[in-house]
C-alpha atoms as a PDB file:
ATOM      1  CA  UNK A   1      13.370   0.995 -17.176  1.00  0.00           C
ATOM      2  CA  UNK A   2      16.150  -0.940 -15.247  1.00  0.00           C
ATOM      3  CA  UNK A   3      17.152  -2.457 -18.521  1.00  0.00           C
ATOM      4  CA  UNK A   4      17.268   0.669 -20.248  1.00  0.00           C
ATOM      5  CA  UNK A   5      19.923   1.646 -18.000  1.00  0.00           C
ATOM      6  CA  UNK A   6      22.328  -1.857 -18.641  1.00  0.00           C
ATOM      7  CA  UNK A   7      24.528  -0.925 -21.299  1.00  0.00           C
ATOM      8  CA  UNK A   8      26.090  -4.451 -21.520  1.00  0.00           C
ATOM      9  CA  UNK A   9      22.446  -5.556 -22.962  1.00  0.00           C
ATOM     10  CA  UNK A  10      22.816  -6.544 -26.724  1.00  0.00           C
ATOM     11  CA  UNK A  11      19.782  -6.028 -28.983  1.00  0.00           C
ATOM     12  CA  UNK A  12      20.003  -9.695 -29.678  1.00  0.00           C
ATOM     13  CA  UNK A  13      20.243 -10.838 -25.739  1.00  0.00           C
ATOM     14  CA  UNK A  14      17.624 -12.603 -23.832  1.00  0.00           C
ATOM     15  CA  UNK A  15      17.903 -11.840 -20.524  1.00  0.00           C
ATOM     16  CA  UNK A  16      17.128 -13.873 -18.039  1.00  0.00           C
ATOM     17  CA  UNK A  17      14.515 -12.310 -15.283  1.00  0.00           C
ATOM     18  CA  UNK A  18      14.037 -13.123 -11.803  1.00  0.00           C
ATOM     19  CA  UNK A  19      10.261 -11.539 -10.676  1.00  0.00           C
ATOM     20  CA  UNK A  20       9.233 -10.829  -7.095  1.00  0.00           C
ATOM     21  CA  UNK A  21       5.220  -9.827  -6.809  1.00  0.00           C
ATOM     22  CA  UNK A  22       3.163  -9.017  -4.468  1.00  0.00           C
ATOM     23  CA  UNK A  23      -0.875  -9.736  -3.438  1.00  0.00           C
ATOM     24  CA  UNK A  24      -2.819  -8.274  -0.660  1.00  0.00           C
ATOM     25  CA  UNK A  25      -2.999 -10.452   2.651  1.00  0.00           C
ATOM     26  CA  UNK A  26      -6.826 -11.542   2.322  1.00  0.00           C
ATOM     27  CA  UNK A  27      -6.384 -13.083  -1.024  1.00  0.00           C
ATOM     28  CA  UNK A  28      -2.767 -14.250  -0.718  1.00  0.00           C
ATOM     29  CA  UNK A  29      -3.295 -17.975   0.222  1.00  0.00           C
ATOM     30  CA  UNK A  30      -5.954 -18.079  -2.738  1.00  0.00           C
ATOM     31  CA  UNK A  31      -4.380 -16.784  -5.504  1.00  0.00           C
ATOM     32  CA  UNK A  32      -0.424 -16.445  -5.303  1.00  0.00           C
ATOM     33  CA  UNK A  33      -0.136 -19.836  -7.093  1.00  0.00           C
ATOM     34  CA  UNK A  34      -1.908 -18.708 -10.382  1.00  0.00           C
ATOM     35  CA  UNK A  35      -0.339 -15.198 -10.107  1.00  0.00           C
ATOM     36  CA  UNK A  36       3.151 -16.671 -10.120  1.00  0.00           C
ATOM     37  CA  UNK A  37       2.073 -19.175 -12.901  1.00  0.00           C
ATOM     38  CA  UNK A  38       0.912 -16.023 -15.040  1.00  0.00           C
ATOM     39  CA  UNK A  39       3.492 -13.592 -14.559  1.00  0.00           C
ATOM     40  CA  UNK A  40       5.836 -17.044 -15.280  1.00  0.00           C
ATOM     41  CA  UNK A  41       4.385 -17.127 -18.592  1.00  0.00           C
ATOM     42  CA  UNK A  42       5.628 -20.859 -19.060  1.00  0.00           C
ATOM     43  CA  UNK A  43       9.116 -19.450 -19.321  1.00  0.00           C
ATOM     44  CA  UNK A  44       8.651 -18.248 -22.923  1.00  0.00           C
ATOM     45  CA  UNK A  45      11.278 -15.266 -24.184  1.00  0.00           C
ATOM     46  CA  UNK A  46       8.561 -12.562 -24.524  1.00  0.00           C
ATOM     47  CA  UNK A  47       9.364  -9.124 -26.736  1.00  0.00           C
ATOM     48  CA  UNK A  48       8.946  -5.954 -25.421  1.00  0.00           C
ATOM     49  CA  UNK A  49       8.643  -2.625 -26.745  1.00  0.00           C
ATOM     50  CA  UNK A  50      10.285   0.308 -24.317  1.00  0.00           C
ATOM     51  CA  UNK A  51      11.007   3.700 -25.769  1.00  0.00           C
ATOM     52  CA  UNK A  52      11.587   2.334 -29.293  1.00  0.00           C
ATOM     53  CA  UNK A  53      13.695  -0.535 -27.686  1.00  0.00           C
ATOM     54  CA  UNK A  54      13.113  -3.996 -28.123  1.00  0.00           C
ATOM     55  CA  UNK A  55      13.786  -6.699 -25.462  1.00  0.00           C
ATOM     56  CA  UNK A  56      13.640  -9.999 -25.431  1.00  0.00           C
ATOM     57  CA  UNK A  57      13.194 -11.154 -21.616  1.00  0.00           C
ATOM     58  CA  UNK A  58      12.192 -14.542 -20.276  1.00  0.00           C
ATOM     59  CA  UNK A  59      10.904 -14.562 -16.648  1.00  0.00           C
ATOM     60  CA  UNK A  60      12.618 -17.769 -15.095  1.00  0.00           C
ATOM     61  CA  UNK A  61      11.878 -17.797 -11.752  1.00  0.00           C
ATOM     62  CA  UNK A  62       8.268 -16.259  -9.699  1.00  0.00           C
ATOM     63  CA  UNK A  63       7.879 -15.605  -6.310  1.00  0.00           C
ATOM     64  CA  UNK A  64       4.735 -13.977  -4.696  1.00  0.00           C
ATOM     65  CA  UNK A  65       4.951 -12.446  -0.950  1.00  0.00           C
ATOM     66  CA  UNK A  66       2.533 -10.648   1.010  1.00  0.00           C
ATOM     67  CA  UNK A  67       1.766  -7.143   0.557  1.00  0.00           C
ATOM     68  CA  UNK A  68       2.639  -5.094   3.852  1.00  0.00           C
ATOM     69  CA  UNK A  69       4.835  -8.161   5.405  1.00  0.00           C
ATOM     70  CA  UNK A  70       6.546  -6.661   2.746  1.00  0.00           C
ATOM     71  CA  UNK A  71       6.801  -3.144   3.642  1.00  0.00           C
ATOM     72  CA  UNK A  72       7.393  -4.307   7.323  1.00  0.00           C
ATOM     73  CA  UNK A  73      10.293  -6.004   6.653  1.00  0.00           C
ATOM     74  CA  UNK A  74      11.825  -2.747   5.282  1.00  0.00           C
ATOM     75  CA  UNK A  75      12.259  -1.962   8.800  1.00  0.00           C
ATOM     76  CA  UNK A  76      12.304  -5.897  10.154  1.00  0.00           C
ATOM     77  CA  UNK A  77      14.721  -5.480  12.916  1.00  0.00           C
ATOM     78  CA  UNK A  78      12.496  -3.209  14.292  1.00  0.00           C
ATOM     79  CA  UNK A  79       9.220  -5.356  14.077  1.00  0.00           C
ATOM     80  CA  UNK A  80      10.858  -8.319  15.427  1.00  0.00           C
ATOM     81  CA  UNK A  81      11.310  -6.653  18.714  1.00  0.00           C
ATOM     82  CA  UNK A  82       7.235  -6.115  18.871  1.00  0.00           C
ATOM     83  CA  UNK A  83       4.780  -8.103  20.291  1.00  0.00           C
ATOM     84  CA  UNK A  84       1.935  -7.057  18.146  1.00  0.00           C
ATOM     85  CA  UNK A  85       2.083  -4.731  15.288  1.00  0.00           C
ATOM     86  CA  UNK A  86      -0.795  -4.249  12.648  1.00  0.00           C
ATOM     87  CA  UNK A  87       0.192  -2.893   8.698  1.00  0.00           C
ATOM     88  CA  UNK A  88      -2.301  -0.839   7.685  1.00  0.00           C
ATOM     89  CA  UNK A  89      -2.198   0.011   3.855  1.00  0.00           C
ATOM     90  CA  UNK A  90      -4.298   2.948   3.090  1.00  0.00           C
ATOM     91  CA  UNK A  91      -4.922   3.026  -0.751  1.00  0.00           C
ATOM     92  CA  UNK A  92      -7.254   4.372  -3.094  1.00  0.00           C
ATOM     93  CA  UNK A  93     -10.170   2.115  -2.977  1.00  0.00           C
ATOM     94  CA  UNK A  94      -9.453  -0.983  -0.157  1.00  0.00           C
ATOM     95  CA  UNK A  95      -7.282  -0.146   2.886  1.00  0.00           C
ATOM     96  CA  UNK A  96      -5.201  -3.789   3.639  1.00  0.00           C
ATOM     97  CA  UNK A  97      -4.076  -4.487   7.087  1.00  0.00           C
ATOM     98  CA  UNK A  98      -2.025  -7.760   8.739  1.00  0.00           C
ATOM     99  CA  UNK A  99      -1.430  -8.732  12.093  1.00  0.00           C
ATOM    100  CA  UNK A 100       2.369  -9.403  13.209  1.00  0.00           C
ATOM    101  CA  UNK A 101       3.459 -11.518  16.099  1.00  0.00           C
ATOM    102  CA  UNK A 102       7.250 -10.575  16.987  1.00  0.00           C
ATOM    103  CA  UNK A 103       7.744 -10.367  13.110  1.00  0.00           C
ATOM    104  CA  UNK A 104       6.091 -13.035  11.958  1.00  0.00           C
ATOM    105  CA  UNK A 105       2.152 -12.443  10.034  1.00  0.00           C
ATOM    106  CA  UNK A 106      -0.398 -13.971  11.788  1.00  0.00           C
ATOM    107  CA  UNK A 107      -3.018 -14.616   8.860  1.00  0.00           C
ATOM    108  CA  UNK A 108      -6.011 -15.138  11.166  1.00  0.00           C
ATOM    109  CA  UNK A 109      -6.056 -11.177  11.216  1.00  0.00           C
ATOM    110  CA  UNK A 110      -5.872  -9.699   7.874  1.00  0.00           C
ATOM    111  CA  UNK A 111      -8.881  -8.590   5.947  1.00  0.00           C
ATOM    112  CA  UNK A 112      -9.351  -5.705   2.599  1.00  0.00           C
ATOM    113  CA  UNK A 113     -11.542  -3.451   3.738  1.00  0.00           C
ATOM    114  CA  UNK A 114     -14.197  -1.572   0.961  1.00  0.00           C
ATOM    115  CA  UNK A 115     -12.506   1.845   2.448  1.00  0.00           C
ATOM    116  CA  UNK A 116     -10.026   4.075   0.475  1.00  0.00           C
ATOM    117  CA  UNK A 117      -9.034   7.492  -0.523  1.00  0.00           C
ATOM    118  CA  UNK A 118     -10.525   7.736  -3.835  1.00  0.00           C
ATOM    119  CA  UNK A 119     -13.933   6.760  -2.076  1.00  0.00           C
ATOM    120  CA  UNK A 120     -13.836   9.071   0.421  1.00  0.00           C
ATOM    121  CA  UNK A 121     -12.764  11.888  -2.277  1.00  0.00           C
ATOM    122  CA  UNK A 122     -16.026  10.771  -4.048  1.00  0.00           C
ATOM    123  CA  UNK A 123     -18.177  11.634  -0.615  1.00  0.00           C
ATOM    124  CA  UNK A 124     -16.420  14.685   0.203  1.00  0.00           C
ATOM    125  CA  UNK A 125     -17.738  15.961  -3.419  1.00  0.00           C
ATOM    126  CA  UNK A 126     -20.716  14.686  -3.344  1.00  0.00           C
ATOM    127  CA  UNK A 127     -21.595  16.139   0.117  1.00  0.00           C
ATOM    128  CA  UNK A 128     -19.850  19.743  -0.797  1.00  0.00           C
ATOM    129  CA  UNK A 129     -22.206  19.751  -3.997  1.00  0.00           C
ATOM    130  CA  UNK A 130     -25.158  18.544  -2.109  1.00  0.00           C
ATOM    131  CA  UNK A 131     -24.280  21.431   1.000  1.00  0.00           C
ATOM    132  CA  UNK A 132     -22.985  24.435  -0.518  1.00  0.00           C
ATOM    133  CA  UNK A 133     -23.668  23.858  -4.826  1.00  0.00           C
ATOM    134  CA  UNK A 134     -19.885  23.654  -5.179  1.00  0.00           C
ATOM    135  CA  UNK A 135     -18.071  21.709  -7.729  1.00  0.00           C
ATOM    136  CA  UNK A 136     -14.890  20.183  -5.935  1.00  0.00           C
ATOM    137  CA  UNK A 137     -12.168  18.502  -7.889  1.00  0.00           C
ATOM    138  CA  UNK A 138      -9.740  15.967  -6.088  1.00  0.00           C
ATOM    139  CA  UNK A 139      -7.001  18.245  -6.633  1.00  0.00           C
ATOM    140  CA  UNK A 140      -9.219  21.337  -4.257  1.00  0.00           C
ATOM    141  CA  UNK A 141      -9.333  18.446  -1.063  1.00  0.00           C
ATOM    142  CA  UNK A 142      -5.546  17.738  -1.849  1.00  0.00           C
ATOM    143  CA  UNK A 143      -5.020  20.949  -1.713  1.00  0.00           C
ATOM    144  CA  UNK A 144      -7.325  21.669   1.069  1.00  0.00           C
ATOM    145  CA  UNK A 145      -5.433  18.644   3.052  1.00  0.00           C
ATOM    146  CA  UNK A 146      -2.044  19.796   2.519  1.00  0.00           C
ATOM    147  CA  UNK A 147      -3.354  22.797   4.370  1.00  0.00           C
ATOM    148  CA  UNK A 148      -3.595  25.410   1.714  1.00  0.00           C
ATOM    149  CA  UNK A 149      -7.445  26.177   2.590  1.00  0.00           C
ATOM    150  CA  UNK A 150      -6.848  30.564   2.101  1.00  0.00           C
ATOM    151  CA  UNK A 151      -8.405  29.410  -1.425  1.00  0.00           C
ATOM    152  CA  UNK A 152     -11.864  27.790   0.023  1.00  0.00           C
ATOM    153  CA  UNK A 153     -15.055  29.377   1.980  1.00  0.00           C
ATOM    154  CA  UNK A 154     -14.350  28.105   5.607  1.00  0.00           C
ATOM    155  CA  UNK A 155     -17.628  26.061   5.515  1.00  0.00           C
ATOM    156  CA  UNK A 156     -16.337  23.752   2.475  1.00  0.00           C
ATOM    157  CA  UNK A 157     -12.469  23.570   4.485  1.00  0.00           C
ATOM    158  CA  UNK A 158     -14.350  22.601   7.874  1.00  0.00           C
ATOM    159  CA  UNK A 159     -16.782  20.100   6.191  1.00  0.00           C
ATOM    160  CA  UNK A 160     -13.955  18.262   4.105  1.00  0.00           C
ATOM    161  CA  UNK A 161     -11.609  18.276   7.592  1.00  0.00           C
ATOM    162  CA  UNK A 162     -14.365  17.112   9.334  1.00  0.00           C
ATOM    163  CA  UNK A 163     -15.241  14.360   6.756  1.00  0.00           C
ATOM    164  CA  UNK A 164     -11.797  13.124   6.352  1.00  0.00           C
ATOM    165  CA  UNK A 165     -11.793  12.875  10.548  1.00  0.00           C
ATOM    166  CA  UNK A 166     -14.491  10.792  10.117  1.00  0.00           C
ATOM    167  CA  UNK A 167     -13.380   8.553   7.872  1.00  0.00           C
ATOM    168  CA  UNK A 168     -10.113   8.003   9.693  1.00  0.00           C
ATOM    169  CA  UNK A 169     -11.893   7.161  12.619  1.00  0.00           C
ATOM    170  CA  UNK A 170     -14.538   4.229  11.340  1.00  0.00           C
ATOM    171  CA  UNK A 171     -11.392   2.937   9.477  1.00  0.00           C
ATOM    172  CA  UNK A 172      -9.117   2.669  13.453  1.00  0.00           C
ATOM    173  CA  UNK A 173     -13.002   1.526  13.880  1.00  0.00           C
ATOM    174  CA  UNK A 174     -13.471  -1.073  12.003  1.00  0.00           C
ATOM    175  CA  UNK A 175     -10.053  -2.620  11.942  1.00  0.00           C
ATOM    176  CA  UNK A 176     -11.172  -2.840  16.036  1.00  0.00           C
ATOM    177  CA  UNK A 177     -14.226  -4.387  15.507  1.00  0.00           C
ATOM    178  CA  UNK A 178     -12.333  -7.155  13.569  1.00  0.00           C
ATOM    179  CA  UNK A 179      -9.767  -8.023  16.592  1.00  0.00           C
ATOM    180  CA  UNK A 180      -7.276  -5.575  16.788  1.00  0.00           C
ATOM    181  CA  UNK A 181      -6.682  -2.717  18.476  1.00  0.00           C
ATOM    182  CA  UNK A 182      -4.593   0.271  16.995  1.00  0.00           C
ATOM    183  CA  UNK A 183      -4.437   1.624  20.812  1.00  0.00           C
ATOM    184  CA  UNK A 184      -2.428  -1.676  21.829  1.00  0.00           C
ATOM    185  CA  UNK A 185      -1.375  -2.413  18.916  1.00  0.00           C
ATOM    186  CA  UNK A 186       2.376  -0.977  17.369  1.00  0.00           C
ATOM    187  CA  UNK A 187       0.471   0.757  14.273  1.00  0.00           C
ATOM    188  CA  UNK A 188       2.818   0.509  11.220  1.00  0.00           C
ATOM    189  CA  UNK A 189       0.947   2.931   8.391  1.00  0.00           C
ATOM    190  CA  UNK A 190       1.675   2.220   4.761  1.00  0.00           C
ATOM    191  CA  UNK A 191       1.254   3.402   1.149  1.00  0.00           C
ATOM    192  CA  UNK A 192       0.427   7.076  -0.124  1.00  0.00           C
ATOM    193  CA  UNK A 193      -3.011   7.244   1.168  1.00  0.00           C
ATOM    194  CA  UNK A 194      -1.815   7.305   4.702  1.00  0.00           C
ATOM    195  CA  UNK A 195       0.795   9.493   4.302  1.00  0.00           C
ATOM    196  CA  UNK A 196      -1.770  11.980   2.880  1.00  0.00           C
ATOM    197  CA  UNK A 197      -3.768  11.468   6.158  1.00  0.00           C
ATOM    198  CA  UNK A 198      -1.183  11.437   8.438  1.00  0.00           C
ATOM    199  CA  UNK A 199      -2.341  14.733  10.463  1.00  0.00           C
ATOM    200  CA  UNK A 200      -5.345  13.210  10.998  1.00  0.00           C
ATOM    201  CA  UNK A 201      -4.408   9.673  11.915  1.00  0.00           C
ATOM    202  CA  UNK A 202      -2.695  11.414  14.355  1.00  0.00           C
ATOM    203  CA  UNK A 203      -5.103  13.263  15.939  1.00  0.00           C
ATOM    204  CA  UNK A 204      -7.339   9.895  16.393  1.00  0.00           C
ATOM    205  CA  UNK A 205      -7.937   9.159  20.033  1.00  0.00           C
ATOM    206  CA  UNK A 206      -7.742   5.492  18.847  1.00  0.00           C
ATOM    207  CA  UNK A 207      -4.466   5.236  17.891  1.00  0.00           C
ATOM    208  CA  UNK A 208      -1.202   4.283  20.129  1.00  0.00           C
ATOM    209  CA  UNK A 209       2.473   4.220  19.263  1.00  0.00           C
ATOM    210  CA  UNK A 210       3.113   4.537  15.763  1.00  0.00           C
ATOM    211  CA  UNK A 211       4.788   4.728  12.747  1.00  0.00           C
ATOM    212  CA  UNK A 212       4.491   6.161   9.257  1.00  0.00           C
ATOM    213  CA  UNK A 213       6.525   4.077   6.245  1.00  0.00           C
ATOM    214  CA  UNK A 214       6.626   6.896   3.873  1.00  0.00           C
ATOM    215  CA  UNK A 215       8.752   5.205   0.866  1.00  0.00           C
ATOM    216  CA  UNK A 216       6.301   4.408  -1.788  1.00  0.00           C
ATOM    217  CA  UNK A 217       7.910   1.694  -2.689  1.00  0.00           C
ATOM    218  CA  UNK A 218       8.269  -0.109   0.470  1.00  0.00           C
ATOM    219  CA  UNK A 219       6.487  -2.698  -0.711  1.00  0.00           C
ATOM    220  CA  UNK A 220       8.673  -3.489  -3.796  1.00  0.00           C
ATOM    221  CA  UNK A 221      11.184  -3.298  -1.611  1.00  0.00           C
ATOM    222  CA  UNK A 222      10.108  -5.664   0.691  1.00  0.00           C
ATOM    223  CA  UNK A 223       9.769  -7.947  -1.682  1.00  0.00           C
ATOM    224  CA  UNK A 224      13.470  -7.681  -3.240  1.00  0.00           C
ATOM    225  CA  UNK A 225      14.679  -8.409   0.758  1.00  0.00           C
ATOM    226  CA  UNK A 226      12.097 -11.523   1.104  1.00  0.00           C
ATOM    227  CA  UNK A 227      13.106 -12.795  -2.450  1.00  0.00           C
ATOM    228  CA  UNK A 228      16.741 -12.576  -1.597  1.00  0.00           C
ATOM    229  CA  UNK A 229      15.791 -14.507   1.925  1.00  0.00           C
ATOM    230  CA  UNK A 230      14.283 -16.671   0.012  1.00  0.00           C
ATOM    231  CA  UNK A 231      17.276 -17.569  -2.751  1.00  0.00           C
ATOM    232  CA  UNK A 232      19.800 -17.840   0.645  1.00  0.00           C
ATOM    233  CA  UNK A 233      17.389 -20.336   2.098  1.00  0.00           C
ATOM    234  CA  UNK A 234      17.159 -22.894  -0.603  1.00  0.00           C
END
Protein backbone atom coordinates (compact mmCIF):
# COMPACT_ATOMS: atom_id res chain seq x y z
CA UNK A 1 0.00 0.00 0.00
CA UNK A 2 2.80 2.60 0.76
CA UNK A 3 4.26 1.78 -2.59
CA UNK A 4 1.16 2.14 -4.34
CA UNK A 5 1.18 5.62 -3.34
CA UNK A 6 5.15 6.44 -4.74
CA UNK A 7 4.66 7.63 -8.08
CA UNK A 8 8.45 7.87 -8.77
CA UNK A 9 8.35 3.80 -8.64
CA UNK A 10 9.07 2.39 -12.21
CA UNK A 11 7.52 -0.97 -13.13
CA UNK A 12 11.03 -2.13 -13.72
CA UNK A 13 12.53 -0.75 -10.15
CA UNK A 14 13.63 -2.84 -7.32
CA UNK A 15 13.26 -1.10 -4.41
CA UNK A 16 15.19 -1.43 -1.75
CA UNK A 17 13.19 -2.21 1.75
CA UNK A 18 14.13 -1.54 5.17
CA UNK A 19 11.63 -3.94 7.62
CA UNK A 20 10.97 -3.26 11.29
CA UNK A 21 8.89 -6.37 13.09
CA UNK A 22 7.73 -7.04 16.02
CA UNK A 23 7.36 -10.39 18.56
CA UNK A 24 5.64 -10.60 21.83
CA UNK A 25 7.95 -10.14 25.02
CA UNK A 26 7.87 -13.94 26.25
CA UNK A 27 9.19 -15.28 23.05
CA UNK A 28 11.36 -12.35 21.96
CA UNK A 29 14.84 -13.55 23.16
CA UNK A 30 13.93 -17.04 21.48
CA UNK A 31 12.91 -16.34 18.27
CA UNK A 32 13.73 -12.70 16.90
CA UNK A 33 16.90 -14.13 15.26
CA UNK A 34 15.03 -16.60 12.88
CA UNK A 35 12.15 -14.09 12.41
CA UNK A 36 14.55 -11.47 11.08
CA UNK A 37 16.40 -14.22 9.03
CA UNK A 38 12.88 -15.12 7.41
CA UNK A 39 11.33 -11.96 6.76
CA UNK A 40 15.23 -11.20 5.30
CA UNK A 41 14.62 -13.76 2.82
CA UNK A 42 18.49 -13.96 2.03
CA UNK A 43 18.12 -10.59 0.39
CA UNK A 44 16.53 -12.02 -2.79
CA UNK A 45 14.33 -9.32 -5.08
CA UNK A 46 10.94 -11.03 -4.42
CA UNK A 47 7.70 -10.15 -6.89
CA UNK A 48 4.67 -9.08 -5.62
CA UNK A 49 1.29 -8.87 -6.84
CA UNK A 50 -0.83 -5.63 -5.34
CA UNK A 51 -3.99 -4.55 -7.08
CA UNK A 52 -2.82 -5.79 -10.50
CA UNK A 53 0.66 -4.18 -9.75
CA UNK A 54 3.76 -5.88 -9.80
CA UNK A 55 6.76 -5.08 -7.52
CA UNK A 56 9.87 -6.17 -7.32
CA UNK A 57 11.17 -5.44 -3.60
CA UNK A 58 14.23 -6.81 -1.86
CA UNK A 59 14.19 -6.56 1.98
CA UNK A 60 17.88 -5.41 2.85
CA UNK A 61 17.98 -4.79 6.22
CA UNK A 62 15.66 -6.71 9.46
CA UNK A 63 15.21 -5.56 12.71
CA UNK A 64 12.90 -7.22 15.36
CA UNK A 65 11.82 -5.14 18.67
CA UNK A 66 9.58 -5.98 21.36
CA UNK A 67 5.97 -5.79 21.12
CA UNK A 68 4.55 -3.16 23.74
CA UNK A 69 8.23 -1.55 24.42
CA UNK A 70 7.06 -0.62 21.26
CA UNK A 71 3.85 0.98 21.86
CA UNK A 72 5.45 2.56 25.06
CA UNK A 73 7.84 4.34 23.37
CA UNK A 74 5.05 6.12 21.40
CA UNK A 75 4.72 8.08 24.44
CA UNK A 76 8.61 7.47 25.80
CA UNK A 77 9.13 10.77 27.38
CA UNK A 78 6.45 10.02 29.44
CA UNK A 79 7.55 6.43 30.59
CA UNK A 80 10.96 7.51 31.30
CA UNK A 81 9.78 9.65 34.09
CA UNK A 82 8.11 6.30 35.80
CA UNK A 83 9.43 4.11 38.14
CA UNK A 84 7.44 1.11 37.24
CA UNK A 85 5.02 0.83 34.47
CA UNK A 86 3.51 -2.56 33.15
CA UNK A 87 2.16 -2.80 29.08
CA UNK A 88 -0.60 -4.76 29.05
CA UNK A 89 -1.70 -5.88 25.46
CA UNK A 90 -5.17 -7.15 25.47
CA UNK A 91 -5.75 -9.14 22.18
CA UNK A 92 -7.90 -11.68 20.89
CA UNK A 93 -6.57 -14.85 22.21
CA UNK A 94 -3.17 -14.06 24.63
CA UNK A 95 -3.09 -10.75 26.55
CA UNK A 96 1.05 -9.72 26.56
CA UNK A 97 2.33 -7.62 29.32
CA UNK A 98 6.18 -6.16 30.15
CA UNK A 99 7.56 -4.65 33.04
CA UNK A 100 9.38 -1.09 32.61
CA UNK A 101 11.96 0.34 34.91
CA UNK A 102 12.22 4.28 34.22
CA UNK A 103 11.83 3.29 30.45
CA UNK A 104 13.80 0.61 30.13
CA UNK A 105 11.95 -3.40 29.87
CA UNK A 106 12.83 -5.41 32.53
CA UNK A 107 12.45 -9.01 30.88
CA UNK A 108 12.29 -10.91 34.19
CA UNK A 109 8.50 -9.76 34.12
CA UNK A 110 6.86 -10.44 30.92
CA UNK A 111 4.78 -13.48 30.28
CA UNK A 112 1.61 -14.32 27.29
CA UNK A 113 -1.07 -15.13 29.11
CA UNK A 114 -3.86 -17.96 27.53
CA UNK A 115 -6.52 -14.90 28.12
CA UNK A 116 -8.11 -12.83 25.26
CA UNK A 117 -11.17 -11.33 23.84
CA UNK A 118 -12.11 -13.83 21.37
CA UNK A 119 -12.00 -16.43 24.35
CA UNK A 120 -13.97 -14.71 26.53
CA UNK A 121 -16.58 -13.97 23.53
CA UNK A 122 -16.59 -17.83 23.21
CA UNK A 123 -17.74 -18.15 27.18
CA UNK A 124 -20.08 -15.39 27.14
CA UNK A 125 -21.98 -17.55 24.28
CA UNK A 126 -21.61 -20.51 25.55
CA UNK A 127 -22.95 -19.53 29.03
CA UNK A 128 -25.97 -17.28 27.39
CA UNK A 129 -26.93 -20.57 25.36
CA UNK A 130 -26.45 -22.79 28.29
CA UNK A 131 -28.69 -19.98 30.71
CA UNK A 132 -31.32 -18.53 28.71
CA UNK A 133 -31.33 -20.95 25.03
CA UNK A 134 -30.09 -17.83 23.23
CA UNK A 135 -27.93 -17.79 20.25
CA UNK A 136 -25.42 -14.77 20.71
CA UNK A 137 -23.20 -13.63 17.91
CA UNK A 138 -19.94 -11.57 18.70
CA UNK A 139 -21.38 -8.71 17.06
CA UNK A 140 -24.76 -8.83 20.00
CA UNK A 141 -21.76 -8.56 23.08
CA UNK A 142 -20.07 -5.75 20.91
CA UNK A 143 -22.97 -4.29 20.72
CA UNK A 144 -24.08 -5.03 24.15
CA UNK A 145 -20.48 -3.51 25.34
CA UNK A 146 -20.66 -0.41 23.49
CA UNK A 147 -23.74 0.04 25.60
CA UNK A 148 -26.53 -0.42 23.16
CA UNK A 149 -28.29 -3.23 25.44
CA UNK A 150 -32.35 -1.59 24.61
CA UNK A 151 -31.99 -4.65 22.01
CA UNK A 152 -31.31 -7.60 24.75
CA UNK A 153 -33.57 -9.18 27.74
CA UNK A 154 -31.84 -7.55 30.85
CA UNK A 155 -30.83 -11.06 32.11
CA UNK A 156 -28.52 -11.77 28.89
CA UNK A 157 -27.07 -7.67 29.24
CA UNK A 158 -26.39 -8.31 33.12
CA UNK A 159 -24.84 -11.82 32.61
CA UNK A 160 -22.46 -10.69 29.65
CA UNK A 161 -21.51 -7.30 31.94
CA UNK A 162 -21.03 -9.39 34.66
CA UNK A 163 -18.88 -11.95 32.72
CA UNK A 164 -16.75 -9.46 31.05
CA UNK A 165 -16.15 -7.92 34.92
CA UNK A 166 -14.97 -11.07 35.65
CA UNK A 167 -12.71 -11.61 33.22
CA UNK A 168 -11.09 -8.22 33.64
CA UNK A 169 -10.55 -8.91 37.06
CA UNK A 170 -8.61 -12.58 37.01
CA UNK A 171 -6.64 -10.92 34.12
CA UNK A 172 -5.40 -7.49 36.90
CA UNK A 173 -5.38 -11.06 38.84
CA UNK A 174 -3.19 -12.96 37.39
CA UNK A 175 -0.74 -10.45 36.05
CA UNK A 176 -0.50 -9.93 40.26
CA UNK A 177 0.06 -13.26 41.02
CA UNK A 178 3.08 -13.16 38.59
CA UNK A 179 4.89 -10.02 40.40
CA UNK A 180 3.28 -7.04 39.53
CA UNK A 181 0.87 -5.03 40.75
CA UNK A 182 -1.51 -2.88 38.47
CA UNK A 183 -2.44 -0.89 41.88
CA UNK A 184 1.37 0.28 42.14
CA UNK A 185 2.13 -0.12 39.08
CA UNK A 186 1.70 2.99 36.14
CA UNK A 187 -0.77 0.65 33.98
CA UNK A 188 -0.12 1.47 30.26
CA UNK A 189 -3.21 -0.53 28.30
CA UNK A 190 -2.63 -1.49 24.70
CA UNK A 191 -4.19 -2.89 21.51
CA UNK A 192 -8.04 -3.02 20.53
CA UNK A 193 -9.07 -5.48 23.05
CA UNK A 194 -8.49 -3.07 25.84
CA UNK A 195 -9.87 -0.29 24.38
CA UNK A 196 -13.09 -2.34 23.98
CA UNK A 197 -12.89 -2.99 27.80
CA UNK A 198 -11.93 0.13 28.89
CA UNK A 199 -15.24 0.87 31.09
CA UNK A 200 -14.59 -2.01 32.81
CA UNK A 201 -10.87 -1.88 33.41
CA UNK A 202 -11.84 1.06 34.92
CA UNK A 203 -14.15 0.11 37.26
CA UNK A 204 -11.54 -2.67 38.66
CA UNK A 205 -10.69 -2.02 42.27
CA UNK A 206 -7.24 -3.39 41.23
CA UNK A 207 -6.14 -0.96 39.08
CA UNK A 208 -4.11 2.47 39.90
CA UNK A 209 -3.08 5.34 37.67
CA UNK A 210 -3.50 4.65 34.19
CA UNK A 211 -3.46 5.02 30.75
CA UNK A 212 -5.21 3.85 27.61
CA UNK A 213 -2.90 3.87 24.12
CA UNK A 214 -5.76 3.88 21.80
CA UNK A 215 -3.80 4.10 18.26
CA UNK A 216 -3.96 0.70 16.80
CA UNK A 217 -0.99 0.96 15.44
CA UNK A 218 1.10 1.95 18.26
CA UNK A 219 2.97 -0.83 17.96
CA UNK A 220 4.08 -0.32 14.30
CA UNK A 221 4.80 2.77 15.32
CA UNK A 222 6.95 2.00 17.94
CA UNK A 223 8.83 0.12 15.97
CA UNK A 224 9.50 2.85 13.08
CA UNK A 225 10.88 5.22 16.31
CA UNK A 226 13.15 2.17 17.75
CA UNK A 227 14.35 1.32 14.13
CA UNK A 228 15.25 4.89 13.48
CA UNK A 229 17.12 4.84 17.16
CA UNK A 230 18.59 2.15 16.06
CA UNK A 231 20.07 3.44 12.39
CA UNK A 232 21.33 6.87 14.53
CA UNK A 233 23.15 4.58 16.90
CA UNK A 234 25.30 2.59 14.59
Amino acid sequence: MELEGKEQIQPEDVVQIQLPIGLPPKHFAELYEKYEAFFRAESKVLDLNFNGNIYHICIQEVRAFVQDFAAMMTIGQDIMQVPKAVGIDIGGFTTDYLLMRKGKPDMGYCDSLEKGVITMYNQIISSVNSEYDMLLEDTDIDSILAGNTQYYDDSVVCMTESMVQDFVTDLLNSIRERGIDTKTSYTVFIGGGAVLLKQFLEKSDRLGKHLFIEDLKANARGYDLLYCAYENGK
